[in-house]
N, C-alpha and C. Protein backbone atom coordinates (compact mmCIF):
# COMPACT_ATOMS: atom_id res chain seq x y z
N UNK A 1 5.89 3.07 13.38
CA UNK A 1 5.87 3.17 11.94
C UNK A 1 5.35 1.86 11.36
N UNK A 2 4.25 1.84 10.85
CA UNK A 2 3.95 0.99 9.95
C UNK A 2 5.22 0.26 8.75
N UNK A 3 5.21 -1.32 9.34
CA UNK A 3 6.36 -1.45 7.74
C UNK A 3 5.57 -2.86 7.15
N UNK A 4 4.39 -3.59 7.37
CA UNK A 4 4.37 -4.50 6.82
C UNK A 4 2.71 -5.27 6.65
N UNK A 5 1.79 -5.95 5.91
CA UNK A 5 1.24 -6.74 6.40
C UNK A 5 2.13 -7.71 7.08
N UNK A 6 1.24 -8.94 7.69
CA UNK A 6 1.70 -10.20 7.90
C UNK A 6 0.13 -10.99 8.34
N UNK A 7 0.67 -12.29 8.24
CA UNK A 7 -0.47 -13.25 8.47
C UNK A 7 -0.54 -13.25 9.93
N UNK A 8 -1.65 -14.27 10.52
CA UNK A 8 -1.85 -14.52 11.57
C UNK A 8 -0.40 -15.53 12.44
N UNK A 9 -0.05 -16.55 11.08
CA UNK A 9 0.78 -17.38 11.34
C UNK A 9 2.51 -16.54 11.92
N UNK A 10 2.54 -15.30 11.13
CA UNK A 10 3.32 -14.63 11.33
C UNK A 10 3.70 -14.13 12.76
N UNK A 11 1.93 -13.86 13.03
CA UNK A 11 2.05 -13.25 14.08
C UNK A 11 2.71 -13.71 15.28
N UNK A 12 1.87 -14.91 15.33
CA UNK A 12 2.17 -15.98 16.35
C UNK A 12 3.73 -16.17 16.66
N UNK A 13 4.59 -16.65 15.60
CA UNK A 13 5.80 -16.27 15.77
C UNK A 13 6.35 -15.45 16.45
N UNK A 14 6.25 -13.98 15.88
CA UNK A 14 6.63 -12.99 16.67
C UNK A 14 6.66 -13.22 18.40
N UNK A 15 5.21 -13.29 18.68
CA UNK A 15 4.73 -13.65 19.94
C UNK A 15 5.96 -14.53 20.64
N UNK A 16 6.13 -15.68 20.12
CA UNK A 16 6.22 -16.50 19.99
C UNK A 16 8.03 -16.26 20.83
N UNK A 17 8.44 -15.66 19.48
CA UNK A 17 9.96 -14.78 19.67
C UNK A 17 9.96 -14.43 20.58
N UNK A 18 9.13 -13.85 21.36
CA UNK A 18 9.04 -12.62 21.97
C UNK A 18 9.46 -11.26 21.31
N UNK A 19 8.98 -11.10 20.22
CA UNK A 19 9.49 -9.65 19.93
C UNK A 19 8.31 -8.90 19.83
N UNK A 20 7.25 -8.81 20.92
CA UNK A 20 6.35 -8.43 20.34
C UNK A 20 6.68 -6.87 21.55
N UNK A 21 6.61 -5.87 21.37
CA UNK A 21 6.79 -5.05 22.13
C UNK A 21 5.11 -4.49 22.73
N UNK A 22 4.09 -4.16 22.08
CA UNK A 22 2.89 -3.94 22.46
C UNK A 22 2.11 -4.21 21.08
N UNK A 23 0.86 -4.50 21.42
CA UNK A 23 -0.11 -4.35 20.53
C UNK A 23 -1.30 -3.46 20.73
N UNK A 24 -2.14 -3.01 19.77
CA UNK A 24 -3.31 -2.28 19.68
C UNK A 24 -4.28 -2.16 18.60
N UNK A 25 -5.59 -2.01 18.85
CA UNK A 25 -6.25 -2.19 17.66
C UNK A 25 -7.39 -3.60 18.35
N UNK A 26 -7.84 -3.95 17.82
CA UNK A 26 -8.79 -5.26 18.41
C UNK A 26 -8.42 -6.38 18.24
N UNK A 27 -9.05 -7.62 19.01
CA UNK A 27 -8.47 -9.20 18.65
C UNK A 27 -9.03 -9.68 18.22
N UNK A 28 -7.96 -10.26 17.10
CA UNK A 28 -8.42 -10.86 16.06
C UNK A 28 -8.51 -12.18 16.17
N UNK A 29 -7.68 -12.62 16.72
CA UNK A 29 -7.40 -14.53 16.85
C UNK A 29 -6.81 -14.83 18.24
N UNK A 30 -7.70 -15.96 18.71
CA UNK A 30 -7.13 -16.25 19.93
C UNK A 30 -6.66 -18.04 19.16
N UNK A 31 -5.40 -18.20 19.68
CA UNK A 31 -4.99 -19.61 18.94
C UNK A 31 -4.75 -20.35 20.05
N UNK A 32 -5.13 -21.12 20.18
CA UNK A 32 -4.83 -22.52 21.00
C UNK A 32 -3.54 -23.48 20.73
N UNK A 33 -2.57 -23.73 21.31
CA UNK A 33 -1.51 -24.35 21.16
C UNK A 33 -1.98 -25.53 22.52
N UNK A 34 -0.87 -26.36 22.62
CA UNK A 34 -0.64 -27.60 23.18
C UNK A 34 -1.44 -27.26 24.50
N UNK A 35 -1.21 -28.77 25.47
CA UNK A 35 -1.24 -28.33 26.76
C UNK A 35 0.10 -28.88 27.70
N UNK A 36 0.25 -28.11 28.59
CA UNK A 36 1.71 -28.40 29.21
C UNK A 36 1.37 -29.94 30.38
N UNK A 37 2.28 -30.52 29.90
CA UNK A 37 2.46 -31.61 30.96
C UNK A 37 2.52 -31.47 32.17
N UNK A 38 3.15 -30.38 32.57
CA UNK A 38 3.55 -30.04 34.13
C UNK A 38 2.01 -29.71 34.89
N UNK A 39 1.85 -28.40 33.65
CA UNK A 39 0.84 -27.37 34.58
C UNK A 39 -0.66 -28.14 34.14
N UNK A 40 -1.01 -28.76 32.96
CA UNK A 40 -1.97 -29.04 32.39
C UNK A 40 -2.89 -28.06 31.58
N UNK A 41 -2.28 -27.01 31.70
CA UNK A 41 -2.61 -25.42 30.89
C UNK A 41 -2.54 -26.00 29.78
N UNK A 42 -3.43 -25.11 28.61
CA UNK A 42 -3.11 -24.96 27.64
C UNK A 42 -2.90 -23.65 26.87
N UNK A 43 -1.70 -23.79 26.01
CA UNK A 43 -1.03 -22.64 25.89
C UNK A 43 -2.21 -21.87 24.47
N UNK A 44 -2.21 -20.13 24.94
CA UNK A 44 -3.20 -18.80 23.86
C UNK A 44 -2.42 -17.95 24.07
N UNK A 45 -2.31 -17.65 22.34
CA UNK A 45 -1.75 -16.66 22.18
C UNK A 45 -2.81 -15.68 21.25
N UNK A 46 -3.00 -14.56 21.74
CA UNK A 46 -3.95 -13.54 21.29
C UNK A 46 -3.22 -12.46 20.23
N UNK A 47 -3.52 -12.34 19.10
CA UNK A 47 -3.35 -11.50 18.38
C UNK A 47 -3.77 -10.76 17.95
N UNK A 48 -3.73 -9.33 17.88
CA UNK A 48 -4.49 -8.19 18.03
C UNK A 48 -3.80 -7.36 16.31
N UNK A 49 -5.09 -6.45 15.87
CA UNK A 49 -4.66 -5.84 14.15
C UNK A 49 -3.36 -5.47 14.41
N UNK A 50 -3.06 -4.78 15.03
CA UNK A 50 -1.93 -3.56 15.22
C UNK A 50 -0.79 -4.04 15.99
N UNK A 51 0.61 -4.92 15.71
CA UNK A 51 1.36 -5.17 16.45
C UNK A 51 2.58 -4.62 16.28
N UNK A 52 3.19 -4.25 17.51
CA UNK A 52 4.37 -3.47 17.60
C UNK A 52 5.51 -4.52 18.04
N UNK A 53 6.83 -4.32 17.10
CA UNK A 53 7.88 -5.30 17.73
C UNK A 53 9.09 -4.24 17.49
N UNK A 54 10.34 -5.32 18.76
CA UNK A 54 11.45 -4.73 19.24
C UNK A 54 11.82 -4.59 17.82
N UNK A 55 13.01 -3.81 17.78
CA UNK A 55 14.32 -3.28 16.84
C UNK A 55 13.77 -1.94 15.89
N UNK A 56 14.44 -1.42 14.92
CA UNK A 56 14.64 -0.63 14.63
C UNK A 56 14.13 -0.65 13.05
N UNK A 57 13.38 0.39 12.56
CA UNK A 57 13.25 0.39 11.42
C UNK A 57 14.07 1.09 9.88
N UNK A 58 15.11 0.45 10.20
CA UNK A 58 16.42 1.53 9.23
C UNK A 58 16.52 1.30 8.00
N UNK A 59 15.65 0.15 7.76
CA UNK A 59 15.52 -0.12 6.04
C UNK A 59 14.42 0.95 5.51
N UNK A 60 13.57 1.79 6.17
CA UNK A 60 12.63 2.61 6.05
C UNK A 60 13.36 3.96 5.92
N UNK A 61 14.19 4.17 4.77
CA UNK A 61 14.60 5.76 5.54
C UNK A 61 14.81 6.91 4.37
N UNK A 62 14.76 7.86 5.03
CA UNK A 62 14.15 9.19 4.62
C UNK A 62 14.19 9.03 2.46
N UNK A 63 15.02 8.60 1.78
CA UNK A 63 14.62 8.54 0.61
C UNK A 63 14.33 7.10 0.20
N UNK A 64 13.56 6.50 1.05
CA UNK A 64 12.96 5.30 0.12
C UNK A 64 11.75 5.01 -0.30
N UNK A 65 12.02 4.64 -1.44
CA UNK A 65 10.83 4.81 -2.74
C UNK A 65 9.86 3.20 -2.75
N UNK A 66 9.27 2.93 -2.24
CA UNK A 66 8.50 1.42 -2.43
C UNK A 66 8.67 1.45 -4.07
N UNK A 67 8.60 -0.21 -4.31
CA UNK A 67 8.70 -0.83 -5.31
C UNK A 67 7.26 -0.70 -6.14
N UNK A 68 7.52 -0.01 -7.38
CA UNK A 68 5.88 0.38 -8.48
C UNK A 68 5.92 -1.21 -8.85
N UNK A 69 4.58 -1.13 -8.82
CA UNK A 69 3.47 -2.56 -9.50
C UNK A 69 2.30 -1.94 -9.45
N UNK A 70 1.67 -2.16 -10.63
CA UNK A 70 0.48 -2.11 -11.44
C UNK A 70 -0.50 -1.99 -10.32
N UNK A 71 -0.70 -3.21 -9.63
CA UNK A 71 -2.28 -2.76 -8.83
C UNK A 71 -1.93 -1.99 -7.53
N UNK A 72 -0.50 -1.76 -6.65
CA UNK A 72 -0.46 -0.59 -6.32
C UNK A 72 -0.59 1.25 -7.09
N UNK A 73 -0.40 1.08 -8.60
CA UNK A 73 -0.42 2.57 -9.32
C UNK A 73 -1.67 2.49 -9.16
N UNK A 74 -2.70 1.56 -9.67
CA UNK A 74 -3.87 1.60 -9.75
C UNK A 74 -4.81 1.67 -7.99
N UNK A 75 -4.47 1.32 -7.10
CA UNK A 75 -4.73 1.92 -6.29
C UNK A 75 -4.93 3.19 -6.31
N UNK A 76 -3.35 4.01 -6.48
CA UNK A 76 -2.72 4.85 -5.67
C UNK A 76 -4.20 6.17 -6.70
N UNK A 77 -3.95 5.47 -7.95
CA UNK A 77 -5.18 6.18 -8.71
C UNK A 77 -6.36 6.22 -8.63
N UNK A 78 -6.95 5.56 -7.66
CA UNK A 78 -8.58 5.49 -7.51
C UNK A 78 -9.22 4.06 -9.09
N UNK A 79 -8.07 3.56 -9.22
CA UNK A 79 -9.02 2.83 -10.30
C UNK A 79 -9.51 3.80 -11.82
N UNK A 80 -9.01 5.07 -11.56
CA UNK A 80 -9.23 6.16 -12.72
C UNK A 80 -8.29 6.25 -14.03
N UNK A 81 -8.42 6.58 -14.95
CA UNK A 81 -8.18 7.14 -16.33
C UNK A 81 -7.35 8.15 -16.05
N UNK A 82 -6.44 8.52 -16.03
CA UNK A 82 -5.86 9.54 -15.61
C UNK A 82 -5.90 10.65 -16.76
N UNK A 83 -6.52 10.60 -17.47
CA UNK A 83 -6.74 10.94 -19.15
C UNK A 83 -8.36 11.72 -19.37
N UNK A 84 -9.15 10.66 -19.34
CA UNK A 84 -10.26 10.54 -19.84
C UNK A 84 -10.86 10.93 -17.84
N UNK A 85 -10.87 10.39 -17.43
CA UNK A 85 -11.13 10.47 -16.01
C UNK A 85 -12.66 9.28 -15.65
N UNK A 86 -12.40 8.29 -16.44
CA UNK A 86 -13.46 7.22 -15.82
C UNK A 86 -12.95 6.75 -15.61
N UNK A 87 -13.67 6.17 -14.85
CA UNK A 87 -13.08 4.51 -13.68
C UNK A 87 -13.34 2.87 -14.52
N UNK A 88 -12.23 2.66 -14.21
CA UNK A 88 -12.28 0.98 -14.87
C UNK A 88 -12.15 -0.23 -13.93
N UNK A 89 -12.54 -1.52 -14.30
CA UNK A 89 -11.61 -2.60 -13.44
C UNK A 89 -10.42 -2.68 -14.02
N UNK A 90 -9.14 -3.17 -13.06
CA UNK A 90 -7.88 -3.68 -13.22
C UNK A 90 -7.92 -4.15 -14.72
N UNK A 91 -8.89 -4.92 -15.05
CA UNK A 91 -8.22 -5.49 -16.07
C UNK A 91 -8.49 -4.71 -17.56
N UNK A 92 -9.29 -3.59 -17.34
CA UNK A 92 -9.08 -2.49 -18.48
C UNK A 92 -7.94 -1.65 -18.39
N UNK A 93 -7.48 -1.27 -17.50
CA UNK A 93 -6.30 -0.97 -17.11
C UNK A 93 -4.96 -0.67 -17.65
N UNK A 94 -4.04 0.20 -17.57
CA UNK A 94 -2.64 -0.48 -18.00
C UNK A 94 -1.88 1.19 -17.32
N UNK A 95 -0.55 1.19 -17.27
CA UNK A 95 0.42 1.83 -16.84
C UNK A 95 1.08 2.49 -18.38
N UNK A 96 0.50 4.00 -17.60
CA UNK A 96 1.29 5.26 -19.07
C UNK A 96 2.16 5.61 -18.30
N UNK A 97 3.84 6.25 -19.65
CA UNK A 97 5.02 6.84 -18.85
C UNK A 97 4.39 8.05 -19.42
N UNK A 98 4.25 8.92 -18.58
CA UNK A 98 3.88 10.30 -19.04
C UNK A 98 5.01 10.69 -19.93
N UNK A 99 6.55 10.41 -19.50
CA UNK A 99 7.46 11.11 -20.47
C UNK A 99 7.58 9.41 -21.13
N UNK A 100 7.16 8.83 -21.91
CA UNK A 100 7.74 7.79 -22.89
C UNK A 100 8.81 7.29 -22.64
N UNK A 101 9.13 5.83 -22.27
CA UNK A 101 11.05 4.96 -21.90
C UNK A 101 11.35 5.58 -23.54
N UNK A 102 10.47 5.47 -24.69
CA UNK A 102 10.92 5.64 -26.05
C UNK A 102 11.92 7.33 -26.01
N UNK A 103 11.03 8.32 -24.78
CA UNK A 103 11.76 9.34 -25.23
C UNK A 103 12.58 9.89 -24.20
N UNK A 104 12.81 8.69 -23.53
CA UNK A 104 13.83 8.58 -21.91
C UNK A 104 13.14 8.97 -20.83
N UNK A 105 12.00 8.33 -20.41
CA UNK A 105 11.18 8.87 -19.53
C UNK A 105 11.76 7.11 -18.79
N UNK A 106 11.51 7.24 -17.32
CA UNK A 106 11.70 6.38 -16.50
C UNK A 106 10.29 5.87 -16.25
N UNK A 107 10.99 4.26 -15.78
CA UNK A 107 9.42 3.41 -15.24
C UNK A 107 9.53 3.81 -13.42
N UNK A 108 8.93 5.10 -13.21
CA UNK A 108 8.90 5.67 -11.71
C UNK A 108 7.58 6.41 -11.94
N UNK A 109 7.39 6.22 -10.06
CA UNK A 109 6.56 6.12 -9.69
C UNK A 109 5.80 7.53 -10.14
N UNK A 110 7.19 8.91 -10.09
CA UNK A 110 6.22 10.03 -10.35
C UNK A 110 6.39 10.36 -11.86
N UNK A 111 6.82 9.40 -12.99
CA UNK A 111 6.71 9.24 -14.32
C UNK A 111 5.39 8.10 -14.97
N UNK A 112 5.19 6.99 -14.18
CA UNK A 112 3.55 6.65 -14.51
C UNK A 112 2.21 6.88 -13.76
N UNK A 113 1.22 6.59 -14.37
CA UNK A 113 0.14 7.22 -14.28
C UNK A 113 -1.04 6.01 -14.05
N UNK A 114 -2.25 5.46 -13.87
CA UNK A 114 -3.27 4.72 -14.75
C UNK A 114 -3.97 5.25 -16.05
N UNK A 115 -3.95 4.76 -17.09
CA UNK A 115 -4.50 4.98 -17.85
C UNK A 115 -5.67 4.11 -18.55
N UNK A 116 -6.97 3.96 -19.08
CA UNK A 116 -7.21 3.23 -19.81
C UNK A 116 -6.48 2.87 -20.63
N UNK A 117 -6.91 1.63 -21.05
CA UNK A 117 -6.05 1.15 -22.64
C UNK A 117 -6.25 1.89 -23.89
N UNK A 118 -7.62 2.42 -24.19
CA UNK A 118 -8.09 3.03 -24.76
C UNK A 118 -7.15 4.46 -24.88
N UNK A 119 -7.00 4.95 -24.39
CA UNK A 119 -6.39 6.45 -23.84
C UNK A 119 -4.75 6.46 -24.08
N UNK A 120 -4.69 4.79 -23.20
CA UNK A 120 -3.00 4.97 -23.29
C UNK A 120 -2.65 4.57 -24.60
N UNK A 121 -3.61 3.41 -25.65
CA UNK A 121 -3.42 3.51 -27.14
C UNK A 121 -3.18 4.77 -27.54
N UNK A 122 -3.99 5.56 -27.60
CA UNK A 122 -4.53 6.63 -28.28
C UNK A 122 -3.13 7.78 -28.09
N UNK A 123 -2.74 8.07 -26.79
CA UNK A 123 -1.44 8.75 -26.32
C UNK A 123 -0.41 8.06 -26.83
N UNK A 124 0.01 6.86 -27.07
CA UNK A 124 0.59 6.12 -27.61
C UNK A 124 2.55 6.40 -27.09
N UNK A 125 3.31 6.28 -28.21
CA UNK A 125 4.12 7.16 -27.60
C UNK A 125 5.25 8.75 -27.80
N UNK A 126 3.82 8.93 -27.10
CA UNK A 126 3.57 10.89 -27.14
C UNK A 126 3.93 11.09 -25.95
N UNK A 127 4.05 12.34 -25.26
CA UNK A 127 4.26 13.14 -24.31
C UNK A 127 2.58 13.40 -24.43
N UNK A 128 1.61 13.62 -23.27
CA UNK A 128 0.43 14.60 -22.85
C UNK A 128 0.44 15.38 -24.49
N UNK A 129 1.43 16.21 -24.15
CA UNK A 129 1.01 17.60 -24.66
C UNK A 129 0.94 17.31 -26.47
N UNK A 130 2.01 16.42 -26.98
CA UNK A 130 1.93 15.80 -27.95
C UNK A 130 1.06 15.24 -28.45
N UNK A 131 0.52 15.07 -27.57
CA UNK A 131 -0.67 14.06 -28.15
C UNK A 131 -2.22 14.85 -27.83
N UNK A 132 -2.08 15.95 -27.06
CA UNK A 132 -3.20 16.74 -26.89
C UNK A 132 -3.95 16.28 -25.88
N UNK A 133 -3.60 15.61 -25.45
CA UNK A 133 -4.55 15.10 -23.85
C UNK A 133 -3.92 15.63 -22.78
N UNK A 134 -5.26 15.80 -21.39
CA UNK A 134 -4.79 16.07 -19.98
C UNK A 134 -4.78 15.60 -19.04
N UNK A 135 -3.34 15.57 -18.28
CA UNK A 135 -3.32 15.02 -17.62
C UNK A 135 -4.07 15.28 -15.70
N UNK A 136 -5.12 14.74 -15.70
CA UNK A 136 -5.92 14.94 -14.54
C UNK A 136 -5.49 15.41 -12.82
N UNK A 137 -4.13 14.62 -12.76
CA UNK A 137 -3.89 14.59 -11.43
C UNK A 137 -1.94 14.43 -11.79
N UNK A 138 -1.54 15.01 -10.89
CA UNK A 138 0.25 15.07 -10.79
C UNK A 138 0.78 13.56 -10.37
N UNK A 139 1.39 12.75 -10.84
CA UNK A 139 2.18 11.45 -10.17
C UNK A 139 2.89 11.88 -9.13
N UNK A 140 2.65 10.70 -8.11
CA UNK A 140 3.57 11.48 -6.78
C UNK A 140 3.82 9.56 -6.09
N UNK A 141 4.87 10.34 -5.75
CA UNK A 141 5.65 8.84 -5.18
C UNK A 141 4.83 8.42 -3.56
N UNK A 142 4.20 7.49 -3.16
CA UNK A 142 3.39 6.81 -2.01
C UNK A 142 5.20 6.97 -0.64
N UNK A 143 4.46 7.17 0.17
CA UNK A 143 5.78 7.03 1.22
C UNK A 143 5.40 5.63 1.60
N UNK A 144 6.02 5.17 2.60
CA UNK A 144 6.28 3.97 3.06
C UNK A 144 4.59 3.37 3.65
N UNK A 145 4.01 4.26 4.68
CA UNK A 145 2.54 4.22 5.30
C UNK A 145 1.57 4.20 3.76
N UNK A 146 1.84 4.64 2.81
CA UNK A 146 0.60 5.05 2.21
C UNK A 146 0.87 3.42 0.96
N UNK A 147 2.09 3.39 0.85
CA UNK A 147 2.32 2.06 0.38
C UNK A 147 1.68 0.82 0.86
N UNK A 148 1.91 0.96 2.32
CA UNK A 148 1.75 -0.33 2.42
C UNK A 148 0.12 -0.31 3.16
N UNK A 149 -0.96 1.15 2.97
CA UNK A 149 -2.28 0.79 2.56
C UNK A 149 -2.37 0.35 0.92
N UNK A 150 -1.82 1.10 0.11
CA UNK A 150 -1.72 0.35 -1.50
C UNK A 150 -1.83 -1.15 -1.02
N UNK A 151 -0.99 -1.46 -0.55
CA UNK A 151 -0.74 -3.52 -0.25
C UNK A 151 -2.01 -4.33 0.01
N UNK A 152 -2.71 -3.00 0.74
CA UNK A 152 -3.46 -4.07 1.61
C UNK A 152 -5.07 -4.35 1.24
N UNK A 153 -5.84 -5.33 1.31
CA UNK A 153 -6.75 -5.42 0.48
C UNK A 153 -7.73 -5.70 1.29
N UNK A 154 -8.07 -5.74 2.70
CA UNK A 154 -8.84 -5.74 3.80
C UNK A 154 -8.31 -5.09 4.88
N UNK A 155 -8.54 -3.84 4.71
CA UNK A 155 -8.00 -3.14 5.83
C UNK A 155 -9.06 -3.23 7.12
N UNK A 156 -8.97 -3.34 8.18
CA UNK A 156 -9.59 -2.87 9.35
C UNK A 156 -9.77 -1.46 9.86
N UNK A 157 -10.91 -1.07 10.39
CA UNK A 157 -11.00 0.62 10.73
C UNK A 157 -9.89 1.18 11.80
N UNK A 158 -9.73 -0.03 12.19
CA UNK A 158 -8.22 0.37 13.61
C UNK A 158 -6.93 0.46 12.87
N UNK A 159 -6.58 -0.38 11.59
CA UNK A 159 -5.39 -0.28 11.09
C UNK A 159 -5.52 0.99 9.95
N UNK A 160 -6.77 1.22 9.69
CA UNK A 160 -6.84 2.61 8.85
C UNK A 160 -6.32 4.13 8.97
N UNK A 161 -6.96 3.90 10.48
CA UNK A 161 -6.82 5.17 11.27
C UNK A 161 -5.38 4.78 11.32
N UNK A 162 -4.80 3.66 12.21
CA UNK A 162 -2.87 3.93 12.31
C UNK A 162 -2.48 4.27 11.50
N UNK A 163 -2.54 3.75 9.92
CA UNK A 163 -2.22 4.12 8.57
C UNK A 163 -2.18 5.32 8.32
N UNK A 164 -3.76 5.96 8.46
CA UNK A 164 -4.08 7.41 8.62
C UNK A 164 -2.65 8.17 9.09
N UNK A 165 -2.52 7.64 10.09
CA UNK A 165 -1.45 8.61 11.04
C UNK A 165 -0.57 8.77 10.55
N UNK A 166 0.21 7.92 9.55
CA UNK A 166 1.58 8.33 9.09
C UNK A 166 1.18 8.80 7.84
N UNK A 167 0.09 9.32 7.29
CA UNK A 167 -0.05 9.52 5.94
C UNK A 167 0.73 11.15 6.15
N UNK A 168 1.08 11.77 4.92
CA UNK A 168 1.27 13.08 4.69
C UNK A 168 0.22 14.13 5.45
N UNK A 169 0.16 14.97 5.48
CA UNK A 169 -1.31 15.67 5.96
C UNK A 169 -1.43 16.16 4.21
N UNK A 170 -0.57 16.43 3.83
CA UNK A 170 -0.89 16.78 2.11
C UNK A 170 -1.07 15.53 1.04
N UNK A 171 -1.01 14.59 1.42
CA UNK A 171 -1.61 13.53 0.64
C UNK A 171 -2.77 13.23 0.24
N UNK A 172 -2.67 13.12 -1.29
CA UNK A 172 -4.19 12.87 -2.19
C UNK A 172 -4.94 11.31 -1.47
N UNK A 173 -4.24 10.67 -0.96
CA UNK A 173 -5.04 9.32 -0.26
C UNK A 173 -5.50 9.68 1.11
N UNK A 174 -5.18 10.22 2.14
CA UNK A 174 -5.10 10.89 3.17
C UNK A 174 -6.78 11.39 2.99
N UNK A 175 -6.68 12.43 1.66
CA UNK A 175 -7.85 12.92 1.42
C UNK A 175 -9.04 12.01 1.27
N UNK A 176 -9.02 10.95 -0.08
CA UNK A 176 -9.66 9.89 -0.48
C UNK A 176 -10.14 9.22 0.66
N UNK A 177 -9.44 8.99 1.72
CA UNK A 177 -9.57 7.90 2.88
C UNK A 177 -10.24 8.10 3.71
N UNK A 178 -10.51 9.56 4.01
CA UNK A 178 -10.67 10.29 4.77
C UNK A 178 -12.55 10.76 4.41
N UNK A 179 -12.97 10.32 3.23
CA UNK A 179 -13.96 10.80 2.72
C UNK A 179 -14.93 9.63 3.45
């Protein structure tokens, strides 16, 4: 199960720990550490995209919701209008509650949307239907795998495909990713 980026420095650690149980995917960094007094070796540790370590993943479980932030919604949206249906940069951007906090709508994941600013002015605070606009696509909460492609901002084709693997088979990114 996918639960995290991490740096290279991270990695090494692990290694390091020994908690590395297997890796897969290609190498990325071969690091050079000291050389041993005894043997005159010098110590490499190879780190590869895809690393697997000992213990258990129980903070991952069956109802947990990753934490909403803006350029993950906007991910999870294609960068789209959820309204109007054009594409913007981030910084045209902004986060609509489809049901309004004004009219007890929650800041969750399957209560906001991306919206232009333009759009989300304009909807203001209305409900969709109130305000006469449509809404393009259903809000749906990212599982843990599809989150933490949201996170990531250089993915590799080896960590895509792993990603791939835990996606939903009914997931709208699954689809997107897949194109």
């Amino acid at each position: 199960m996918p639960l995290e980026w991490i740096n290279y420095q991270q990695a090494v650690r692990l290694y390091h720990a020994e908690q590395v149980a297997y890796t897969c995917g290609t190498l990325l960094y071969r690091v050079h550490g000291g050389i041993c007094a005894a043997t005159g070796r010098q110590s490499v540790v190879e780190v590869n995209s895809i690393i697997a370590t000992y213990g258990s993943n129980r903070s991952i479980h069956a109802g947990y919701v990753p934490p909403l932030n803006n350029p993950a919604l906007f991910k999870r949206d294609a960068h789209l209008c959820l309204y109007c249906g054009q594409h913007h940069p981030s910084h045209e951007l902004s986060r609509d509650h489809v049901t309004p906090i004004s009219q007890n709508g929650a800041d969750h994941w399957r209560n906001v949307v991306t919206a232009c600013k333009r759009c989300n002015n304009h909807k203001a605070g209305r409900t969709p239907e109130q305000a006469g606009m449509q809404l393009l696509a259903v809000p749906f909460v990212p599982t843990h795998a599809e989150y933490i492609y949201l996170q990531g901002r250089r993915i590799l084709a080896d960590q895509m495909e792993f990603l791939q693997s835990h996606f939903p088979r009914t997931s709208p990114l699954r689809r997107r990713t897949l194109a």
